[in-house]
N, C-alpha and C. Protein backbone atom coordinates (compact mmCIF):
# COMPACT_ATOMS: atom_id res chain seq x y z
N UNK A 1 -18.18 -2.95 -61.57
CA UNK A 1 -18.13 -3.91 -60.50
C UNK A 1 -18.27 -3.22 -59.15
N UNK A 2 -17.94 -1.86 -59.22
CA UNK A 2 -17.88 -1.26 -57.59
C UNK A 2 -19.45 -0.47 -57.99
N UNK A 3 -20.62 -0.98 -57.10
CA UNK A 3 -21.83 -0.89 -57.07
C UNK A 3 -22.04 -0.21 -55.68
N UNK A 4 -22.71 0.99 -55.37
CA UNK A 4 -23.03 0.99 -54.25
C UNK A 4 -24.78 0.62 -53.82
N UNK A 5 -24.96 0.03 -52.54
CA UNK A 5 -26.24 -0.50 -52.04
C UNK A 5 -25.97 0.07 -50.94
N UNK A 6 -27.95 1.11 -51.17
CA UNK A 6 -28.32 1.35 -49.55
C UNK A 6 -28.52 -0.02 -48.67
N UNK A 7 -28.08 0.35 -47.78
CA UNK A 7 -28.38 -0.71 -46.46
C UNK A 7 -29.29 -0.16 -45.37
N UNK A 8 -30.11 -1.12 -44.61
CA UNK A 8 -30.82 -0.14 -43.49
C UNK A 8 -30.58 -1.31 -42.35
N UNK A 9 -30.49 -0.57 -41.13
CA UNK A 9 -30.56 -1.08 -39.91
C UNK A 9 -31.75 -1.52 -39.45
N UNK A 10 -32.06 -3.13 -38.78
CA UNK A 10 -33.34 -3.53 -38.69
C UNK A 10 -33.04 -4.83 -37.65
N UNK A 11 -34.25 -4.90 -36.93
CA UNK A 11 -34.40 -5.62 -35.94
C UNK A 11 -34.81 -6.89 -36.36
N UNK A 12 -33.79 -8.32 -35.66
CA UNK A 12 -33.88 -9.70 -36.38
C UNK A 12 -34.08 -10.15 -35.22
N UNK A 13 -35.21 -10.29 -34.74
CA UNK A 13 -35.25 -11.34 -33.42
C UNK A 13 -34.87 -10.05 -32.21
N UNK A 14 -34.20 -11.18 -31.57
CA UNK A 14 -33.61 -9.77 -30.28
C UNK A 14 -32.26 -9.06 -30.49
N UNK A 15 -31.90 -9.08 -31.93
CA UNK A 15 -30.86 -9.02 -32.13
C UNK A 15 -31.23 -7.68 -32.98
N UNK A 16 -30.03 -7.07 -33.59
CA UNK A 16 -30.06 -5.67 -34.76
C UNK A 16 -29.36 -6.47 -35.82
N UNK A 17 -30.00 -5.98 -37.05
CA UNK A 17 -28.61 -6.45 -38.41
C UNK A 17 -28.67 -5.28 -39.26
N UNK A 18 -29.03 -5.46 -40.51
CA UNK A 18 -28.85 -4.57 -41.78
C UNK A 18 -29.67 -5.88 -42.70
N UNK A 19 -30.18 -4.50 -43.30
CA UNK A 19 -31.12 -5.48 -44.40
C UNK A 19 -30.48 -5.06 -46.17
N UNK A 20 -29.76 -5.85 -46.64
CA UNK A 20 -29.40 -5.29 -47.68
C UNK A 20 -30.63 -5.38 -49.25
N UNK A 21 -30.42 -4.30 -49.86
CA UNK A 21 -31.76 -4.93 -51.08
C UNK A 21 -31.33 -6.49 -51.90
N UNK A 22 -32.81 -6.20 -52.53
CA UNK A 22 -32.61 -7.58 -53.08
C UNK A 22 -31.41 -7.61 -54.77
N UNK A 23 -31.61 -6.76 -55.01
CA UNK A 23 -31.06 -6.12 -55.94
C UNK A 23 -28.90 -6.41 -56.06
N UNK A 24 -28.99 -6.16 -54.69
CA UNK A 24 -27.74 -6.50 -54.53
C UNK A 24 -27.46 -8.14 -54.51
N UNK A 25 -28.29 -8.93 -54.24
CA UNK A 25 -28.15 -10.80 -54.31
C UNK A 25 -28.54 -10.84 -55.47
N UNK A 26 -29.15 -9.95 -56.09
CA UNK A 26 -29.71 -10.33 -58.02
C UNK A 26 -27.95 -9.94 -58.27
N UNK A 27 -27.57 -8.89 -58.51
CA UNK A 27 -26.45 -8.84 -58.98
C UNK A 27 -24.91 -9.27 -58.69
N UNK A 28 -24.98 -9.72 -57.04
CA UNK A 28 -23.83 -10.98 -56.34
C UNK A 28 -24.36 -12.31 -55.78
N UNK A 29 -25.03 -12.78 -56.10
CA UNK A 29 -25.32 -13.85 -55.76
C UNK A 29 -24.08 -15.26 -55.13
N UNK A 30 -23.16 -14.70 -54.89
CA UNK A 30 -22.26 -15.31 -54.14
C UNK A 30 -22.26 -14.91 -52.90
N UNK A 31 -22.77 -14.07 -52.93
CA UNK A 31 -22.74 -13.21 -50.98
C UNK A 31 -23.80 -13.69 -50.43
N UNK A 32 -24.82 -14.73 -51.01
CA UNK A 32 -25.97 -15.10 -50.43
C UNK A 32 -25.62 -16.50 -49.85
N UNK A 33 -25.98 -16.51 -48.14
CA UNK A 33 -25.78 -16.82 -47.48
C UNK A 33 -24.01 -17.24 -47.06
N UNK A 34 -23.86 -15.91 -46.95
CA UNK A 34 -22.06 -16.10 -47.04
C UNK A 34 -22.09 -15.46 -45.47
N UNK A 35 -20.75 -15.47 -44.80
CA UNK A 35 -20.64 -15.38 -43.45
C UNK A 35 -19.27 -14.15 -43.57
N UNK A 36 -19.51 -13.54 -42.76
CA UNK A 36 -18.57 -12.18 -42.60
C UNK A 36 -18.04 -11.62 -41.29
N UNK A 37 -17.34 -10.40 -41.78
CA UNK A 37 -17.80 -9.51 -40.15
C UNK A 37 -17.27 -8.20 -40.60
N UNK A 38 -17.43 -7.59 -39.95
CA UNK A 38 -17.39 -5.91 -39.46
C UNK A 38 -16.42 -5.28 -38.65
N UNK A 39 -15.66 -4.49 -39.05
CA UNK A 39 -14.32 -3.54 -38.80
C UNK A 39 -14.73 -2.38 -38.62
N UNK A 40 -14.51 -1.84 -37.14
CA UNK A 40 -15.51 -0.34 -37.04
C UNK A 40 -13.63 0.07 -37.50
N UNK A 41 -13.52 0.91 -38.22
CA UNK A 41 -12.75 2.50 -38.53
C UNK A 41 -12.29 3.12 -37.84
N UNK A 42 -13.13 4.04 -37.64
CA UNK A 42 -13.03 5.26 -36.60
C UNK A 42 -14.95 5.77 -36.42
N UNK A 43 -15.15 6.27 -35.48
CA UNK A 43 -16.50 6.26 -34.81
C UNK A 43 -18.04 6.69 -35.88
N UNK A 44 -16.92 6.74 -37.32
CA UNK A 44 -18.74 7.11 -38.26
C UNK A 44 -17.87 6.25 -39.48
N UNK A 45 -17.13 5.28 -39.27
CA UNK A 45 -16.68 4.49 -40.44
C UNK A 45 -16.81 2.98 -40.41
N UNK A 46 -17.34 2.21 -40.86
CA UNK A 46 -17.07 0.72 -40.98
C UNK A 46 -16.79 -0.24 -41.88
N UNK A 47 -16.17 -1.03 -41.79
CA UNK A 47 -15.66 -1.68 -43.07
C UNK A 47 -16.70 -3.25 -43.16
N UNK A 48 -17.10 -4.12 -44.43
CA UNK A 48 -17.68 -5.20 -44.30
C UNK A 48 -17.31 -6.04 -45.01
N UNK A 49 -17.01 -6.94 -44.85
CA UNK A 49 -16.06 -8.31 -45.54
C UNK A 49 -17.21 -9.47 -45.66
N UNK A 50 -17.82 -9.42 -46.53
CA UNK A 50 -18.53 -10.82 -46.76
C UNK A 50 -17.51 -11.55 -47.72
N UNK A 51 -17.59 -13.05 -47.30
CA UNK A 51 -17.01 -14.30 -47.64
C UNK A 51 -17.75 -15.07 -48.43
N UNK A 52 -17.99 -15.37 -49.34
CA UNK A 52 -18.45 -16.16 -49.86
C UNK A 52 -18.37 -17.99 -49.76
N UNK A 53 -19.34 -18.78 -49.64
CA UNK A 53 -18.91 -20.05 -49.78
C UNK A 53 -18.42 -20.92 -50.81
N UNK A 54 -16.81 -21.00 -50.90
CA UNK A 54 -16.62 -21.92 -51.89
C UNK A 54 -17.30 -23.32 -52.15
N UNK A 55 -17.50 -23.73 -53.11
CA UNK A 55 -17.78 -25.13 -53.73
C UNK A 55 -16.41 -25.81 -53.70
N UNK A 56 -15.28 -25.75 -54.18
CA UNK A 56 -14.17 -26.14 -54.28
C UNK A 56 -12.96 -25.60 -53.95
N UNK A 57 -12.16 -25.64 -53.26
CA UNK A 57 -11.47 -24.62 -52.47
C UNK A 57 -10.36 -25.24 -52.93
N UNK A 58 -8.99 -24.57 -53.25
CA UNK A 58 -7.47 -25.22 -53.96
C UNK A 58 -6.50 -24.69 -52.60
N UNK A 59 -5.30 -25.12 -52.46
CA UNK A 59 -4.60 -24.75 -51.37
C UNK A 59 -4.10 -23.27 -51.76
N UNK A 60 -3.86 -23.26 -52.91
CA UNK A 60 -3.10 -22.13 -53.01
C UNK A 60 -4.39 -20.61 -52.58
N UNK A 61 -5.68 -20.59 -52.96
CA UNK A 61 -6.54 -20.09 -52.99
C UNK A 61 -7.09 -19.90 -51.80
N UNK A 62 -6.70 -20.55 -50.44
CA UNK A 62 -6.45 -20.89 -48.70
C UNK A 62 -5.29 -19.45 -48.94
N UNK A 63 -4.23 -20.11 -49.19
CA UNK A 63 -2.75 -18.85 -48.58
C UNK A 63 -3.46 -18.13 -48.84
N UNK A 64 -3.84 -17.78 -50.27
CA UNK A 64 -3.98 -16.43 -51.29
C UNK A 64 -5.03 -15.28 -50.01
N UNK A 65 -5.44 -16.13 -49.88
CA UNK A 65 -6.92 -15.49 -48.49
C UNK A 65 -6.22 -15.02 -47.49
N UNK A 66 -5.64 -15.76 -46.82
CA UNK A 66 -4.92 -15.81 -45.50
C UNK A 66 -4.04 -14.59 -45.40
N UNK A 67 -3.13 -14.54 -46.44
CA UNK A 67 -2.30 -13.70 -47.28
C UNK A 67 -3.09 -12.14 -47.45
N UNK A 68 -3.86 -12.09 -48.04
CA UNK A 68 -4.81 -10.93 -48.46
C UNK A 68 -5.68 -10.14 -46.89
N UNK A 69 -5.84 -11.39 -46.42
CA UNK A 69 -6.66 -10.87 -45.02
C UNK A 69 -5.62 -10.27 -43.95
N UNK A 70 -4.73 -10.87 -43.86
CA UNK A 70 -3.59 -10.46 -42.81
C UNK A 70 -2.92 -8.92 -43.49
N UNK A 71 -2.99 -8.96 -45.10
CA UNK A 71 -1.92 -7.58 -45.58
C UNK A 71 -3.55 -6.52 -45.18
N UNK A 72 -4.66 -6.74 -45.23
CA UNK A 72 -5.70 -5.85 -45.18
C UNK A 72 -5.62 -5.38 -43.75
N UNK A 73 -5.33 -6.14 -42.96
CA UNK A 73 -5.45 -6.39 -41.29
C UNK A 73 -4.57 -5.21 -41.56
N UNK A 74 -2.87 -4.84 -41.57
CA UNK A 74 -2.06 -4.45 -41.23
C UNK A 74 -2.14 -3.20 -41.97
N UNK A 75 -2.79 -2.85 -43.42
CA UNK A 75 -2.96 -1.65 -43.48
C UNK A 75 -4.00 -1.04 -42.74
N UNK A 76 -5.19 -1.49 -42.11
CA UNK A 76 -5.84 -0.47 -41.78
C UNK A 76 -5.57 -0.42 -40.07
N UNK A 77 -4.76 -0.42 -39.82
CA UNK A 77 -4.12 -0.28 -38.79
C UNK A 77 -3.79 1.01 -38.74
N UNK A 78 -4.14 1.83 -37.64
CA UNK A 78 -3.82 3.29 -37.80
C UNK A 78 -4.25 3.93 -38.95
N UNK A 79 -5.24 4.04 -39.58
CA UNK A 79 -5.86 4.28 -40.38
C UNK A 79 -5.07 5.04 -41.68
N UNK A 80 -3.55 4.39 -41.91
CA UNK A 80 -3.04 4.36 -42.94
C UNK A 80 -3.14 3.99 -44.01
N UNK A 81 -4.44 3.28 -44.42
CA UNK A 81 -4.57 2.96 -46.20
C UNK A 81 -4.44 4.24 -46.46
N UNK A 82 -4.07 4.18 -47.65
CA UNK A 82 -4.83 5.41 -48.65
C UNK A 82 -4.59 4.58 -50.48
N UNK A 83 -5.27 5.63 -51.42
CA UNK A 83 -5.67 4.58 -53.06
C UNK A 83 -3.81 5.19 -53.54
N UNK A 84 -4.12 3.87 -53.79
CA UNK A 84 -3.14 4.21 -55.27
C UNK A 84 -3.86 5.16 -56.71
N UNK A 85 -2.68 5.84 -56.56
CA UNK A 85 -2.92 6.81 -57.71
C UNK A 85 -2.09 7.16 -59.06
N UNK A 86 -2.72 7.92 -59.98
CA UNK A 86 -1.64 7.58 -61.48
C UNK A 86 -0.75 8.10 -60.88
N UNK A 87 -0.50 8.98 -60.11
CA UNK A 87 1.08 9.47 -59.55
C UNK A 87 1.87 8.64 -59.09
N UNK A 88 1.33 7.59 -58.30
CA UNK A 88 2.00 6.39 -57.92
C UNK A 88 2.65 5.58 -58.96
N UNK A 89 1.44 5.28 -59.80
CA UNK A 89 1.92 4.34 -60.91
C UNK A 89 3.19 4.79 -62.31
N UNK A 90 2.59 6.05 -62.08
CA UNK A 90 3.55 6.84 -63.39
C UNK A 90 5.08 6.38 -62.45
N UNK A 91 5.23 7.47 -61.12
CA UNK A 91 6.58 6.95 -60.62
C UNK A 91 6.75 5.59 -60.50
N UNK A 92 6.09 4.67 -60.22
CA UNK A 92 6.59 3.56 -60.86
C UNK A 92 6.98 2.64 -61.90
N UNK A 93 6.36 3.13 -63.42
CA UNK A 93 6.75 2.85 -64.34
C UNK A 93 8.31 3.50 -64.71
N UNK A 94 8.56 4.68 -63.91
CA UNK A 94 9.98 5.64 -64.10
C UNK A 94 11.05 4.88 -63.58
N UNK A 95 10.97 3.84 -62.46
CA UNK A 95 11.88 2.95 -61.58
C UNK A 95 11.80 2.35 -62.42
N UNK A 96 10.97 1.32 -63.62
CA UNK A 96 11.67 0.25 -64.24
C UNK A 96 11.74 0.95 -65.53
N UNK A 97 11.66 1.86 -65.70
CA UNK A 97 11.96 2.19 -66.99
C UNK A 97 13.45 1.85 -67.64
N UNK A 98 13.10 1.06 -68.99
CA UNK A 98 14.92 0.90 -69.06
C UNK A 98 15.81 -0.22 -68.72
N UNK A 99 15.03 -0.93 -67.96
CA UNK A 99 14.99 -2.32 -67.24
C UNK A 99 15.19 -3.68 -68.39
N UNK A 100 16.24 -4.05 -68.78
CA UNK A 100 16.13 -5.27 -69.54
C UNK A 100 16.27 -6.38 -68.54
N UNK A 101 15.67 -7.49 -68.76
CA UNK A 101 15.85 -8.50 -68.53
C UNK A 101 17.09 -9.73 -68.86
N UNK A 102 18.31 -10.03 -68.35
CA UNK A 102 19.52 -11.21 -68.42
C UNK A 102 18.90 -12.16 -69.57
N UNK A 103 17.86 -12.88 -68.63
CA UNK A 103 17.81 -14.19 -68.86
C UNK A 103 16.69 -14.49 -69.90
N UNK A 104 16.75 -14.53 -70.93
CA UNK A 104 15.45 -14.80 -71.72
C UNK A 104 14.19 -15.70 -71.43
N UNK A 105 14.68 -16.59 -70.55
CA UNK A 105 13.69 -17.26 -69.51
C UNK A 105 12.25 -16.69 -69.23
N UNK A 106 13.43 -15.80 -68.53
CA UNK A 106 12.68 -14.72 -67.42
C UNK A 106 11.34 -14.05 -68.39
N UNK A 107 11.49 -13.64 -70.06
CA UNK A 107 11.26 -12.86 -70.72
C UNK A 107 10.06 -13.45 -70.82
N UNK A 108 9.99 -14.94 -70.91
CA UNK A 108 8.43 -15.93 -70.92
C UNK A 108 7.51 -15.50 -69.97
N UNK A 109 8.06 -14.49 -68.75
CA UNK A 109 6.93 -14.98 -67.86
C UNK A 109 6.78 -15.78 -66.96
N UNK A 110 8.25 -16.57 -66.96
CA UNK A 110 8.37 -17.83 -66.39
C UNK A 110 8.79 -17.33 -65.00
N UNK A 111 8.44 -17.95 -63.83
CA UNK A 111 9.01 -17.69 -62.96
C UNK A 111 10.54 -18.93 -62.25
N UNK A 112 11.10 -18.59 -61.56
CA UNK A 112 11.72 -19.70 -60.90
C UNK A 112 11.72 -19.52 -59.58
């Protein structure tokens, strides 16, 4: 799923864009004619968020966005992201290690 596409810089009118291949709308065809924008980094980095147009949009699937865009906003703030790694995850499987669950409820999956 993580594909990389050359992009080239190109003149649209009186304007500049990026011309992405076609190759990339053969293989996402949800990004075609979708509306975005651009997060410069730091001075040789940029980030690109294309949106796709829903057909049917649910409320929860609104927060879920809203939610996701604002936690993205606040990590790359000070250019503190960095990946999660098996080191991360191992120490985190070590915190619940051992961990039973009370309520058999709970054990479904169920939330409350």
């Amino acid at each position: 799923m993580s594909n990389s596409y050359s992009i080239r810089s190109t003149k649209i009118g009186n304007s500049a864009g990026f011309r992405f291949p076609a190759e990339f709308y053969r293989e996402h065809p949800q990004f075609a004619n979708a509306d975005g924008w651009i997060e410069v980094l730091s001075p040789d980095t940029a980030i690109l968020r294309i949106v796709p147009q829903l057909i049917e949009e649910e409320e929860n699937s609104v927060l879920m966005r809203l939610f996701l865009d604002f936690a993205m906003t606040e990590a790359l703030k000070n250019n503190t992201m960095q990946p999660y790694t098996i080191e991360m995850s191992e120490a985190a499987q070590q915190l619940i290690a051992g961990v039973e669950l009370d309520d058999e409820s709970l054990e479904d999956g169920e939330v409350y």
